[in-house]
Protein backbone atom coordinates (compact mmCIF):
# COMPACT_ATOMS: atom_id res chain seq x y z
CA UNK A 1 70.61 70.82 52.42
CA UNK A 2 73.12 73.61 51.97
CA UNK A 3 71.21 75.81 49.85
CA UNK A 4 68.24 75.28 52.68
CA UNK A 5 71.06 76.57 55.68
CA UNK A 6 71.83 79.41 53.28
CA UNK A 7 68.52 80.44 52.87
CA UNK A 8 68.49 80.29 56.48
CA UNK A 9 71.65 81.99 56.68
CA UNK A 10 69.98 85.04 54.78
CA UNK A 11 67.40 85.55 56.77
CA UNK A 12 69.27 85.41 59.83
CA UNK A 13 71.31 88.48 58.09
CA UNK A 14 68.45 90.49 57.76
CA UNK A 15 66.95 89.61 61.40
CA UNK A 16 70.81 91.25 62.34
CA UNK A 17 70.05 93.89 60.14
CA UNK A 18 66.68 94.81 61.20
CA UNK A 19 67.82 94.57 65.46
CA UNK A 20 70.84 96.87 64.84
CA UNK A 21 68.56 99.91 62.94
CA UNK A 22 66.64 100.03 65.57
CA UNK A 23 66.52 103.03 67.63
CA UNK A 24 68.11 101.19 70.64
CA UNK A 25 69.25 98.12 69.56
CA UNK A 26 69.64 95.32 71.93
CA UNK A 27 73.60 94.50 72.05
CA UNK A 28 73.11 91.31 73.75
CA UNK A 29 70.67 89.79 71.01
CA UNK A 30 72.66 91.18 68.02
CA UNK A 31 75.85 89.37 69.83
CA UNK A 32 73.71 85.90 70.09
CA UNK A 33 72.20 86.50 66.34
CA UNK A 34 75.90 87.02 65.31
CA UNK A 35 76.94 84.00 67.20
CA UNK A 36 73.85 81.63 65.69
CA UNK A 37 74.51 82.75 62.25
CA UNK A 38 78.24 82.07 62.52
CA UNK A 39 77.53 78.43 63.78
CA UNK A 40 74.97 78.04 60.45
CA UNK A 41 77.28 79.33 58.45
CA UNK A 42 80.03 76.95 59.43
CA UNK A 43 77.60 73.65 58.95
CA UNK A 44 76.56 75.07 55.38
CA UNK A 45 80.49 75.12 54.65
CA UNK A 46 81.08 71.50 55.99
CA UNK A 47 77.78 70.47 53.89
CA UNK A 48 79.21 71.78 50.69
CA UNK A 49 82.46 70.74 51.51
CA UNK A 50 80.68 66.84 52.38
CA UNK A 51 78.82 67.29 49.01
CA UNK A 52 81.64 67.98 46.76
CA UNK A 53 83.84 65.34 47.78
CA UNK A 54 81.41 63.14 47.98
CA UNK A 55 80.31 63.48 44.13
CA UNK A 56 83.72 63.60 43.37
CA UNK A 57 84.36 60.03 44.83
CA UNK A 58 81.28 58.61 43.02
CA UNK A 59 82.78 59.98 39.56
CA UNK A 60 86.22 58.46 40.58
CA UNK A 61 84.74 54.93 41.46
CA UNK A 62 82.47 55.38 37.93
CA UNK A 63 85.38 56.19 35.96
CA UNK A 64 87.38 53.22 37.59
CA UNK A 65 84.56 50.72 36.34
CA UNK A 66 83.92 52.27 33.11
CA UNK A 67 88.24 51.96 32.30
CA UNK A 68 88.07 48.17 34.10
CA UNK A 69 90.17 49.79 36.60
CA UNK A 70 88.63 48.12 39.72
CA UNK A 71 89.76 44.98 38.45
CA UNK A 72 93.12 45.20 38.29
CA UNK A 73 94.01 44.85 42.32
CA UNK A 74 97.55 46.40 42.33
CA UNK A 75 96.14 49.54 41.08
CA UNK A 76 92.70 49.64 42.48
CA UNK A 77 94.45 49.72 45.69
CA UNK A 78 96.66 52.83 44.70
CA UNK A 79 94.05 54.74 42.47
CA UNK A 80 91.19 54.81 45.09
CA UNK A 81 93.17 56.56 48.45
CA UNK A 82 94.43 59.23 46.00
CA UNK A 83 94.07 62.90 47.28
CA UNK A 84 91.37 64.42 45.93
CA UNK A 85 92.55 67.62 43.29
CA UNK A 86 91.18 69.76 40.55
CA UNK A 87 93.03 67.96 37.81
CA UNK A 88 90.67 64.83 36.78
CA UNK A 89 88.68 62.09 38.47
CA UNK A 90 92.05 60.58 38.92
CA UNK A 91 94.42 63.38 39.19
CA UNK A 92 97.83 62.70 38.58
CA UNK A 93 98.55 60.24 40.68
CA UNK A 94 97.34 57.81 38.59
CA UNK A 95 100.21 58.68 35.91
CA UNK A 96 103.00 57.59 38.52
């Protein structure tokens, strides 16, 4: 889906482009164009954003059953609400 809306995205870019070399370009449409392309370009951000934490989640909750982690209910309970970082599946919470 995201690399769809930035495909989109691009081609809204060069719909900008091509209104504003015109020899009188039409303010009001290049204001709506820039106005639809920032609205796609915030939903390809929260789909990326959706997507990344969502595979990062299904690593964490593999890695849990591969270790026999999800077993153990004292931990399960603290591992799976940890934040989600750029050090492991786990980050370092589950150290503490």
């Amino acid at each position: 889906m995201s690399i769809i809306s930035l495909a989109y995205l691009q081609q809204g870019l060069g719909t900008l482009m091509g209104s504003l070399k015109e020899k009188e370009p039409n303010v009001d449409r290049a204001v709506q164009t820039d106005r639809d392309l920032y609205d796609i370009s915030a939903k390809v951000l929260d789909q990326c954003g959706r997507s990344g934490a969502f595979h990062h989640l299904i690593r964490r909750k593999a890695a849990a059953a591969d270790t026999g982690l999800d077993d153990v209910r004292e931990v399960q309970a603290k591992v799976m609400p940890l934040p989600l970082s750029a050090s492991g599946v786990f980050g370092k919470g589950l150290d503490e």
